[in-house]
N, C-alpha and C. Protein backbone atom coordinates (compact mmCIF):
# COMPACT_ATOMS: atom_id res chain seq x y z
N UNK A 1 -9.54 -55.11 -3.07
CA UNK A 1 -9.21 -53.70 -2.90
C UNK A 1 -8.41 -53.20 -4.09
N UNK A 2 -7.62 -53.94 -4.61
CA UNK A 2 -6.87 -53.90 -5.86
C UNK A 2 -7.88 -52.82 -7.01
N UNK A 3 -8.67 -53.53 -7.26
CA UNK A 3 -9.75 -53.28 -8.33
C UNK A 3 -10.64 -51.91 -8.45
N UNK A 4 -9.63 -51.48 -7.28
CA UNK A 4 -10.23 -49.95 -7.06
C UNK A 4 -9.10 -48.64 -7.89
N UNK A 5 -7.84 -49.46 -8.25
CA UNK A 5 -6.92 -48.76 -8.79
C UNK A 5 -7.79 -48.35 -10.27
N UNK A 6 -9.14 -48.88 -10.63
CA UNK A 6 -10.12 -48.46 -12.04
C UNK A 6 -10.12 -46.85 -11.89
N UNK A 7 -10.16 -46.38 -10.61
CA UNK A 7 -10.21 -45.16 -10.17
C UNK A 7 -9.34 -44.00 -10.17
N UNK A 8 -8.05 -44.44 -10.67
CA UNK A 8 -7.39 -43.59 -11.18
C UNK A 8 -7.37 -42.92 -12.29
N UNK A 9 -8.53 -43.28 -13.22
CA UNK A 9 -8.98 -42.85 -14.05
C UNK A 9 -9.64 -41.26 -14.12
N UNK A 10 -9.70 -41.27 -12.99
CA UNK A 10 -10.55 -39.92 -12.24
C UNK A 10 -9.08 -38.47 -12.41
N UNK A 11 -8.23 -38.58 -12.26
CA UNK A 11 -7.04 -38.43 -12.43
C UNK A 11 -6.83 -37.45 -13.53
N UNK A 12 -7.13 -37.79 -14.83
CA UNK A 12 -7.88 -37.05 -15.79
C UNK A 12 -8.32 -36.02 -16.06
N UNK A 13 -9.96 -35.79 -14.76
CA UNK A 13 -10.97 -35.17 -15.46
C UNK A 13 -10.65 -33.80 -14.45
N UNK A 14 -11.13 -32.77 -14.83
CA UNK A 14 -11.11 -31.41 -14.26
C UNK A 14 -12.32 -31.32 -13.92
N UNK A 15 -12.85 -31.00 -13.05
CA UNK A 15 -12.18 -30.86 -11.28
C UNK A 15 -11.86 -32.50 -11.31
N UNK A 16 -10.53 -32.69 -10.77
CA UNK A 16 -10.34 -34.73 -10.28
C UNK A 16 -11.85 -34.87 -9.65
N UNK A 17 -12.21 -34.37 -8.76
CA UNK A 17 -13.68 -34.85 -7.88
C UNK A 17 -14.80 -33.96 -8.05
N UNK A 18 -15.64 -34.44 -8.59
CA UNK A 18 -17.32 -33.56 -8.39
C UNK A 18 -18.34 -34.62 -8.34
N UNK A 19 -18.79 -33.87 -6.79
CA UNK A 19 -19.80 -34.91 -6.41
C UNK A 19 -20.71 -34.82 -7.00
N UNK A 20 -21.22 -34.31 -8.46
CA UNK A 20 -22.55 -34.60 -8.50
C UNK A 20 -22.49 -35.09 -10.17
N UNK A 21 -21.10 -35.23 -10.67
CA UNK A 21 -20.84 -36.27 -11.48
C UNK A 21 -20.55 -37.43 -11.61
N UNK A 22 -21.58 -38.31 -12.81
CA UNK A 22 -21.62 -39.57 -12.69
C UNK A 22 -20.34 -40.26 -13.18
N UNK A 23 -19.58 -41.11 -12.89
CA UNK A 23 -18.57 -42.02 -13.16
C UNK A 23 -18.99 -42.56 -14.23
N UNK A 24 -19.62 -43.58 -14.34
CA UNK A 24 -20.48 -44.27 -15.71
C UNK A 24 -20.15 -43.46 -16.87
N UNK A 25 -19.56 -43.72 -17.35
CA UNK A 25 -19.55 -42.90 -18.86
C UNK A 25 -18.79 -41.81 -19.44
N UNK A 26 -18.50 -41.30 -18.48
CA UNK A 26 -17.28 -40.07 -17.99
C UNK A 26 -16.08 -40.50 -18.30
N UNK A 27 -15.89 -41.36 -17.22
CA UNK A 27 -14.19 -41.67 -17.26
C UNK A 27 -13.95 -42.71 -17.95
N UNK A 28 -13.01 -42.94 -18.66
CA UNK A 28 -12.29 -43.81 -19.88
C UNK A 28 -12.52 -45.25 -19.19
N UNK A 29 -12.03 -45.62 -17.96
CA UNK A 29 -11.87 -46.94 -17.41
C UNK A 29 -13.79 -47.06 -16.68
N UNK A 30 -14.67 -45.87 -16.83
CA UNK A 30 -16.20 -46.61 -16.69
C UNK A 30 -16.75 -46.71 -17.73
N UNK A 31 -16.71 -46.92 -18.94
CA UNK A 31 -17.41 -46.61 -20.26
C UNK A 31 -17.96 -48.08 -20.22
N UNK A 32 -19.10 -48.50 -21.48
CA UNK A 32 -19.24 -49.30 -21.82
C UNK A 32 -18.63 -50.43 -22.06
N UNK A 33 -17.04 -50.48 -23.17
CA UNK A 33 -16.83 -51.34 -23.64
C UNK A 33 -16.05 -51.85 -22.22
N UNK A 34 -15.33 -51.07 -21.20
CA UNK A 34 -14.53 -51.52 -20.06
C UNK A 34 -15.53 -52.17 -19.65
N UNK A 35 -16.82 -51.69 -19.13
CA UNK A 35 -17.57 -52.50 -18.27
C UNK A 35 -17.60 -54.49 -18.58
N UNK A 36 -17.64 -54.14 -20.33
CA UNK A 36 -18.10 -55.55 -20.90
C UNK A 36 -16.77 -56.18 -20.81
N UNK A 37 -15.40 -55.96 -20.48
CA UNK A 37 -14.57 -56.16 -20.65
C UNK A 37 -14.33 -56.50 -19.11
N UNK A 38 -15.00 -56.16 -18.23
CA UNK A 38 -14.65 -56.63 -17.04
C UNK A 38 -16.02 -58.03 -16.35
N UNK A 39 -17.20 -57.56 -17.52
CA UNK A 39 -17.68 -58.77 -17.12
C UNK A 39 -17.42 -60.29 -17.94
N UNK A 40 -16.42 -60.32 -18.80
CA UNK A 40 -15.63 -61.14 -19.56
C UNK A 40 -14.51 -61.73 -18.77
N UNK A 41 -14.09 -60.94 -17.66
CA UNK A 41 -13.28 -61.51 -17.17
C UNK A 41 -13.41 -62.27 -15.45
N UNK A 42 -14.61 -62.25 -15.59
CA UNK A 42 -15.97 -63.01 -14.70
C UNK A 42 -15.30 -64.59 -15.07
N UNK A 43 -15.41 -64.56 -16.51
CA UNK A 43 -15.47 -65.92 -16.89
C UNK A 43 -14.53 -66.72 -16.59
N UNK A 44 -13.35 -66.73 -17.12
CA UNK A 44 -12.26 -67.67 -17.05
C UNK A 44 -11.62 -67.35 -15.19
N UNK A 45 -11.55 -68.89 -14.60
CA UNK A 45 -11.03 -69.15 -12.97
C UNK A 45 -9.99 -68.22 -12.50
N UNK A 46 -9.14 -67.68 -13.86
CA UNK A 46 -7.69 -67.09 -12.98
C UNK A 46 -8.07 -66.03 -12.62
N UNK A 47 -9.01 -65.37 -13.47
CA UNK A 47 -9.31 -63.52 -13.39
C UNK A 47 -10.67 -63.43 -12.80
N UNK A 48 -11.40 -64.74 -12.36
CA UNK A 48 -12.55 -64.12 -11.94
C UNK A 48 -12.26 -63.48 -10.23
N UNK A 49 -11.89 -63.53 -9.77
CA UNK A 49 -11.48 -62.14 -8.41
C UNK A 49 -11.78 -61.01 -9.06
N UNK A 50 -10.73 -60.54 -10.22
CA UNK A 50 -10.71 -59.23 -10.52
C UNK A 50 -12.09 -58.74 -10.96
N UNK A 51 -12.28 -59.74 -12.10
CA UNK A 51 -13.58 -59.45 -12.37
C UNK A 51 -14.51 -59.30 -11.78
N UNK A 52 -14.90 -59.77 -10.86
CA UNK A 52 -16.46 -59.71 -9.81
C UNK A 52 -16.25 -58.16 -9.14
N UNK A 53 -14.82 -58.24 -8.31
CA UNK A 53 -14.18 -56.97 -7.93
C UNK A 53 -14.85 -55.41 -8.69
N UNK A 54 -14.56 -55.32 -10.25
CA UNK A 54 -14.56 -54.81 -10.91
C UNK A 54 -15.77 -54.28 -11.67
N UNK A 55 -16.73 -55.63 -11.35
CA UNK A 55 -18.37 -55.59 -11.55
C UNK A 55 -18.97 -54.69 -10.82
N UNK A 56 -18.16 -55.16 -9.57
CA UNK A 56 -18.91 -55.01 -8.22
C UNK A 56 -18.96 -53.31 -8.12
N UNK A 57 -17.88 -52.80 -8.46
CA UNK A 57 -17.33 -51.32 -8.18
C UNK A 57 -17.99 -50.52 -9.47
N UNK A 58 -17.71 -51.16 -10.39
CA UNK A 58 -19.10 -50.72 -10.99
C UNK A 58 -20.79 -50.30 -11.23
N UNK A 59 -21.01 -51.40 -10.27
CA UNK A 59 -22.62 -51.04 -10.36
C UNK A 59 -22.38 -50.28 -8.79
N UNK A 60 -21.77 -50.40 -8.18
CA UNK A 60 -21.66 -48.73 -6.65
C UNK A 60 -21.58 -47.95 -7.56
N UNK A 61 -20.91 -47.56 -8.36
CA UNK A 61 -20.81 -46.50 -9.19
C UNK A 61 -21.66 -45.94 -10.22
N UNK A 62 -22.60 -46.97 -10.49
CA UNK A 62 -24.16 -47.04 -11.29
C UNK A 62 -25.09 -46.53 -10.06
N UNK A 63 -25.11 -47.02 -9.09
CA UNK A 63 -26.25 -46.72 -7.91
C UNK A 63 -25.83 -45.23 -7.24
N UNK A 64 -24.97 -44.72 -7.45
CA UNK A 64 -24.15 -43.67 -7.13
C UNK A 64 -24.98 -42.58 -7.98
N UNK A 65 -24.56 -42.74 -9.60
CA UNK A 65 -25.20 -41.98 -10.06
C UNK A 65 -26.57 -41.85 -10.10
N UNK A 66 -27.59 -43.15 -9.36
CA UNK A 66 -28.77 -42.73 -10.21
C UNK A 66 -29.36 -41.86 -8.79
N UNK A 67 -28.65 -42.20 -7.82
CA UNK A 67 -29.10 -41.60 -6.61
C UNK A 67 -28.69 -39.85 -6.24
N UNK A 68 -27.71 -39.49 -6.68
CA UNK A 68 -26.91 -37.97 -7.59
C UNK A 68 -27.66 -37.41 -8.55
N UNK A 69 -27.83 -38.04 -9.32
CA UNK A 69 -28.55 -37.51 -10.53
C UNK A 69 -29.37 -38.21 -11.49
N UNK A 70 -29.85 -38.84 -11.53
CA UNK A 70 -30.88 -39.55 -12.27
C UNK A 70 -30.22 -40.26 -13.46
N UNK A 71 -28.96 -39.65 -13.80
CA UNK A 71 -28.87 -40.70 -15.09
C UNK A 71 -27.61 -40.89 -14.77
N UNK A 72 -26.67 -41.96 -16.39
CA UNK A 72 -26.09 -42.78 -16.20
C UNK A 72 -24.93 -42.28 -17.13
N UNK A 73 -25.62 -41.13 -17.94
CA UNK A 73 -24.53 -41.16 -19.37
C UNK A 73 -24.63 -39.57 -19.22
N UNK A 74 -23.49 -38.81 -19.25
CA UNK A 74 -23.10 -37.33 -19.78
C UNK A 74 -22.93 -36.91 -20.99
């Protein structure tokens, strides 16, 4: 549940909530290099919780958008 604090990232953007914007790419903590940065931390035993966590909330947030709006990047 921790791994949901990625979401304060939302915090940010004007309007904080619009449902028919995609997360992916938008917000600073869904971009690319975070994503690769959270599946890096898959790897090593101490951080893999966070990491899978963090994967995980990610691709909801990939299936989110493609089901909203067809794409992935603004």
């Amino acid at each position: 549940m921790a791994t949901m604090l990625v979401d304060l990232d939302h915090l940010l953007a004007t309007p904080i909530y619009d449902a028919a914007r995609c997360s992916i790419g938008f917000h600073p903590l869904h971009g690319l290099v975070p994503v690769g940065v959270y599946c890096l931390l898959c790897l090593p035993s101490r951080s893999r919780i966070v990491g899978i966590g963090l994967v995980i909330h990610m691709a909801l947030d990939a299936i989110h958008c493609r089901m909203t709006g067809g794409v992935w990047f603004s």
